[in-house]
N, C-alpha and C. Protein backbone atom coordinates (compact mmCIF):
# COMPACT_ATOMS: atom_id res chain seq x y z
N UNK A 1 -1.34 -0.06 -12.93
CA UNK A 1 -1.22 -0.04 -11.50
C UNK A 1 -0.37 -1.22 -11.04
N UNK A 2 0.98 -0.96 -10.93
CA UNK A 2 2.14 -2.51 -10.36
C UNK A 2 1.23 -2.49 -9.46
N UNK A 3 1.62 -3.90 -9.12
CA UNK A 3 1.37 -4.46 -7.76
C UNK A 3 2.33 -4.82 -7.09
N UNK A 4 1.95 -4.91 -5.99
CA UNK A 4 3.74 -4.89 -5.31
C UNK A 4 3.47 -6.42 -4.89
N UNK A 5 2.83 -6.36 -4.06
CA UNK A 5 2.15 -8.45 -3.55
C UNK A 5 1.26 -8.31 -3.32
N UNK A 6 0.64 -9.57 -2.95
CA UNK A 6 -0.75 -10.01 -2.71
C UNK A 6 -0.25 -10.94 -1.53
N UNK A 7 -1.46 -10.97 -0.02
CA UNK A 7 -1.46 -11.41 0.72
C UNK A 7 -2.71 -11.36 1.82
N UNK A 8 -3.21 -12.84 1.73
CA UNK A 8 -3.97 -12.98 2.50
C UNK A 8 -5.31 -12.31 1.83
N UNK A 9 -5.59 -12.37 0.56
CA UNK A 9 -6.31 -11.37 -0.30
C UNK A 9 -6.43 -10.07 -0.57
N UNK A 10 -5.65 -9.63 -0.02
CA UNK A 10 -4.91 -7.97 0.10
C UNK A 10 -4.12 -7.80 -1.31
N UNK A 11 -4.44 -6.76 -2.02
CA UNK A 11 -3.45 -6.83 -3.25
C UNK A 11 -2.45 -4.97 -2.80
N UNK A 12 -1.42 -5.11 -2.49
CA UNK A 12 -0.75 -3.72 -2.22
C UNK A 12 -0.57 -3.16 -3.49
N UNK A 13 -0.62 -2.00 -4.00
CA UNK A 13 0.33 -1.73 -5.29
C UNK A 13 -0.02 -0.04 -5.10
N UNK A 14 0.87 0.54 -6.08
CA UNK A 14 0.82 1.90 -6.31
C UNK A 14 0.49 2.01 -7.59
N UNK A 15 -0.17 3.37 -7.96
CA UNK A 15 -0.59 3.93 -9.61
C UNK A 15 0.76 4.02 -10.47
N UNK A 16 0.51 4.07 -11.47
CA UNK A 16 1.88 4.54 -12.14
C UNK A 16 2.15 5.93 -12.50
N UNK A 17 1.02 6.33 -11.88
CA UNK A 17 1.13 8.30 -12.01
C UNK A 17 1.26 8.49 -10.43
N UNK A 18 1.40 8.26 -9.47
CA UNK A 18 1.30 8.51 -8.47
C UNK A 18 2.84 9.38 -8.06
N UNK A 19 2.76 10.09 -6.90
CA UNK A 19 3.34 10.65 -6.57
C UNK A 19 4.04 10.91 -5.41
N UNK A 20 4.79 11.72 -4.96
CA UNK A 20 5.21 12.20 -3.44
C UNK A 20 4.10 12.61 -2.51
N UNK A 21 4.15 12.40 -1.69
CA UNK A 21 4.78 11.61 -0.35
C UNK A 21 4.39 9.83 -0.49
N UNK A 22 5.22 9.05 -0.56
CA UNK A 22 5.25 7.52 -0.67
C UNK A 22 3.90 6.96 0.11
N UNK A 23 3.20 6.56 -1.23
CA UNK A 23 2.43 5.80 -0.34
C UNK A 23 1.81 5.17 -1.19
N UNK A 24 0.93 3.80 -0.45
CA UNK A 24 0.26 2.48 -1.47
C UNK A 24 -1.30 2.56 -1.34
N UNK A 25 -1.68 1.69 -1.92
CA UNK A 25 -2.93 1.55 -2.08
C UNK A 25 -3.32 -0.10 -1.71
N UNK A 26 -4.73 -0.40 -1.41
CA UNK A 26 -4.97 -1.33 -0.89
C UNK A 26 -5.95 -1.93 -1.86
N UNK A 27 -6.52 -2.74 -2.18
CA UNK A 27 -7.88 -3.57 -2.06
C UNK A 27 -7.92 -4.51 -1.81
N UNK A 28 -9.34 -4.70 -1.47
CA UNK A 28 -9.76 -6.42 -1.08
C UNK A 28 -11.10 -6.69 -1.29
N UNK A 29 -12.07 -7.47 -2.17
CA UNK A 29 -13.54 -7.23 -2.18
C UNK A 29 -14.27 -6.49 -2.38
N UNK A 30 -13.49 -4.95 -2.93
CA UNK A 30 -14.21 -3.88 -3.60
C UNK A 30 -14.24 -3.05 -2.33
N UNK A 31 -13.53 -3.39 -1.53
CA UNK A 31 -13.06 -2.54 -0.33
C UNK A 31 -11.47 -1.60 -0.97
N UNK A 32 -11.01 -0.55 -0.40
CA UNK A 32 -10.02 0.29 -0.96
C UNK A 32 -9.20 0.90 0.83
N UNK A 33 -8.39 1.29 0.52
CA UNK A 33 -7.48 2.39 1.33
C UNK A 33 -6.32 2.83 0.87
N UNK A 34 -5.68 3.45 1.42
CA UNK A 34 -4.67 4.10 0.94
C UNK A 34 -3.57 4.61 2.51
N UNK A 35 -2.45 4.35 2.27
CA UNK A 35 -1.69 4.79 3.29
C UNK A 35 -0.51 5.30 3.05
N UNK A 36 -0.12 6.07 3.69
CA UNK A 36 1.19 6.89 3.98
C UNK A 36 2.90 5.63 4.51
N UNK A 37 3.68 5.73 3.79
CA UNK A 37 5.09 4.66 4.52
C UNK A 37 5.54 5.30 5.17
N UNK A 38 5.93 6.60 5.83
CA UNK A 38 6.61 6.98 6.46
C UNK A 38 6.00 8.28 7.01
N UNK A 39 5.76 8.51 7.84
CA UNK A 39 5.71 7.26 9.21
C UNK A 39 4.19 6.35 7.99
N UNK A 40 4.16 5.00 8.44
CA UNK A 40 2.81 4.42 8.38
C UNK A 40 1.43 5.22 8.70
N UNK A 41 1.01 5.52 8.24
CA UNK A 41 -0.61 6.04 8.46
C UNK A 41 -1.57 6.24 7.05
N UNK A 42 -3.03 5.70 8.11
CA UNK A 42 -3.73 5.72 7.04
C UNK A 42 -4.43 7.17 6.99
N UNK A 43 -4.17 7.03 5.75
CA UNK A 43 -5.05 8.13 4.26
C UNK A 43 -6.69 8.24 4.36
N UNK A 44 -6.92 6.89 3.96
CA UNK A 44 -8.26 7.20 3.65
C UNK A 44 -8.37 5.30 3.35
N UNK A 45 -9.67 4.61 3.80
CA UNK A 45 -10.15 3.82 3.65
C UNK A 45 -11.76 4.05 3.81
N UNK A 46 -12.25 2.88 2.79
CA UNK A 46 -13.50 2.98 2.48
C UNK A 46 -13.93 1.35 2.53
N UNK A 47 -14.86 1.05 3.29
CA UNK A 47 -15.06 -0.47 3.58
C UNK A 47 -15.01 -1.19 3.95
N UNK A 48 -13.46 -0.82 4.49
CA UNK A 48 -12.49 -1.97 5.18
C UNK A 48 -13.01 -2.10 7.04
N UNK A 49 -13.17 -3.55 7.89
CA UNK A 49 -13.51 -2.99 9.18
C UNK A 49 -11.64 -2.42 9.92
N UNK A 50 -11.75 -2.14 10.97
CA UNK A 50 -10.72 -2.00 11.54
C UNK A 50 -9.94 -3.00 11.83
N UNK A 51 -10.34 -4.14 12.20
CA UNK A 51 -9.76 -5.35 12.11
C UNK A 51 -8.87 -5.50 10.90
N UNK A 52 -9.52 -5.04 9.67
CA UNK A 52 -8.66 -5.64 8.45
C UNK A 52 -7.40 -4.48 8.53
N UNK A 53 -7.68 -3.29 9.07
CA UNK A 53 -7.01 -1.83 8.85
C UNK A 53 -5.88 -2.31 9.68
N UNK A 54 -5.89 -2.38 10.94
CA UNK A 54 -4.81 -3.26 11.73
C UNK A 54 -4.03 -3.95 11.17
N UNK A 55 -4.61 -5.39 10.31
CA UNK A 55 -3.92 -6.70 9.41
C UNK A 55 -3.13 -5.52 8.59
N UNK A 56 -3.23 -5.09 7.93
CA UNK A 56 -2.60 -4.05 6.61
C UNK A 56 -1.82 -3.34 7.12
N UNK A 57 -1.99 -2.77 8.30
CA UNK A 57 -0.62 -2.06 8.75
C UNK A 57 0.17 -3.06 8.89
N UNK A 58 -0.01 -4.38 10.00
CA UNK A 58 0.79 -5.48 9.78
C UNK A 58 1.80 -5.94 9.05
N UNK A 59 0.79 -6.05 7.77
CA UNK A 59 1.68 -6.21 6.14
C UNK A 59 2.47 -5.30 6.18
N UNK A 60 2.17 -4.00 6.32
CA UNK A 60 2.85 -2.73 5.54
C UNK A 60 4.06 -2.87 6.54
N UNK A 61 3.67 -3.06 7.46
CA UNK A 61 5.34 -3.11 8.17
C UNK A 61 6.30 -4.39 8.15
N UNK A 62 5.71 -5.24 7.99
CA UNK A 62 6.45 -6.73 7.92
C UNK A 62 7.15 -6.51 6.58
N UNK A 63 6.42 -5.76 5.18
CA UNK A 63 7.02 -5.66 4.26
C UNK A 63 7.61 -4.09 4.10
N UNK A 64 7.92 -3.24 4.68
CA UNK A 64 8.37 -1.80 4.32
C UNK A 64 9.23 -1.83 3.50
N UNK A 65 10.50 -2.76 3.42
CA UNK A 65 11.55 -2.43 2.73
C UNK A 65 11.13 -2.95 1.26
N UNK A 66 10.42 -3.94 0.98
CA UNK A 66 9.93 -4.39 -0.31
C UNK A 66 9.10 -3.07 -0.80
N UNK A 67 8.14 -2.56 0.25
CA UNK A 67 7.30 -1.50 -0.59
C UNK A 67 8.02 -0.64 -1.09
N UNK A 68 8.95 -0.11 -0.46
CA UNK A 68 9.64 1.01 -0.32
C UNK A 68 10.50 1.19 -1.66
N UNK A 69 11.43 0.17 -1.89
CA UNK A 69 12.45 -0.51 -2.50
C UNK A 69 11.80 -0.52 -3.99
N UNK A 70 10.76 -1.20 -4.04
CA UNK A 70 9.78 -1.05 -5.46
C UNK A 70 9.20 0.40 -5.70
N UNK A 71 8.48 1.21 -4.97
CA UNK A 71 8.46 2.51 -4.99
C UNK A 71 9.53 3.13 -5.71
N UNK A 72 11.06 3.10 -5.41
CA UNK A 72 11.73 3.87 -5.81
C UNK A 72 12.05 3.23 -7.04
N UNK A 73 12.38 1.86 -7.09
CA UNK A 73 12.16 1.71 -8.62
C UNK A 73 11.88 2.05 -9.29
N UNK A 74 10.63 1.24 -9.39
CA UNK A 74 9.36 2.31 -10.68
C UNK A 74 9.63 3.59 -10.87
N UNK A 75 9.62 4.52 -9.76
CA UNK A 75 9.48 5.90 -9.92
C UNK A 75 11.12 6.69 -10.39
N UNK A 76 12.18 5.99 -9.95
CA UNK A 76 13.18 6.49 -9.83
C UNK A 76 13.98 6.07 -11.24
N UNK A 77 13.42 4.79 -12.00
CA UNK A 77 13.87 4.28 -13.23
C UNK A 77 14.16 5.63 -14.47
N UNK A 78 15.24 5.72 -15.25
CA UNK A 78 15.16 6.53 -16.12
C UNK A 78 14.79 6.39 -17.29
């Protein structure tokens, strides 16, 4: 499972089987979510309050082009 960064105890990363439509995964404290990059939206979280769900979109947008950019990496590498 790369990780893409860590911030603020947030670790972002994607599976290495993962697939289409682009999107990351979250944890923090045995808390989880999962979200969609384009548009941004969340998937599915389990744990997290809304407060933190807010912070993470935050991230996810302050960093899109890093997520994004590594996404196609990994996946796009031959």
């Amino acid at each position: 499972m790369p990780t893409i960064f860590k911030q603020n105890g947030f670790r972002i990363f994607f599976n290495s089987n993962d697939h289409l439509t682009k999107h990351i995964h979250i944890d923090k404290s045995g808390k989880t979510a999962k979200f969609f990059l384009d548009p941004i939206q969340l998937v599915v979280s389990k744990k997290f309050f809304a407060s933190e769900l807010r912070e993470i979109r935050i991230l996810i947008q302050d960093n899109l082009k890093l997520i994004e950019s590594s996404w196609d990496e990994y996946f796009n590498k031959s």
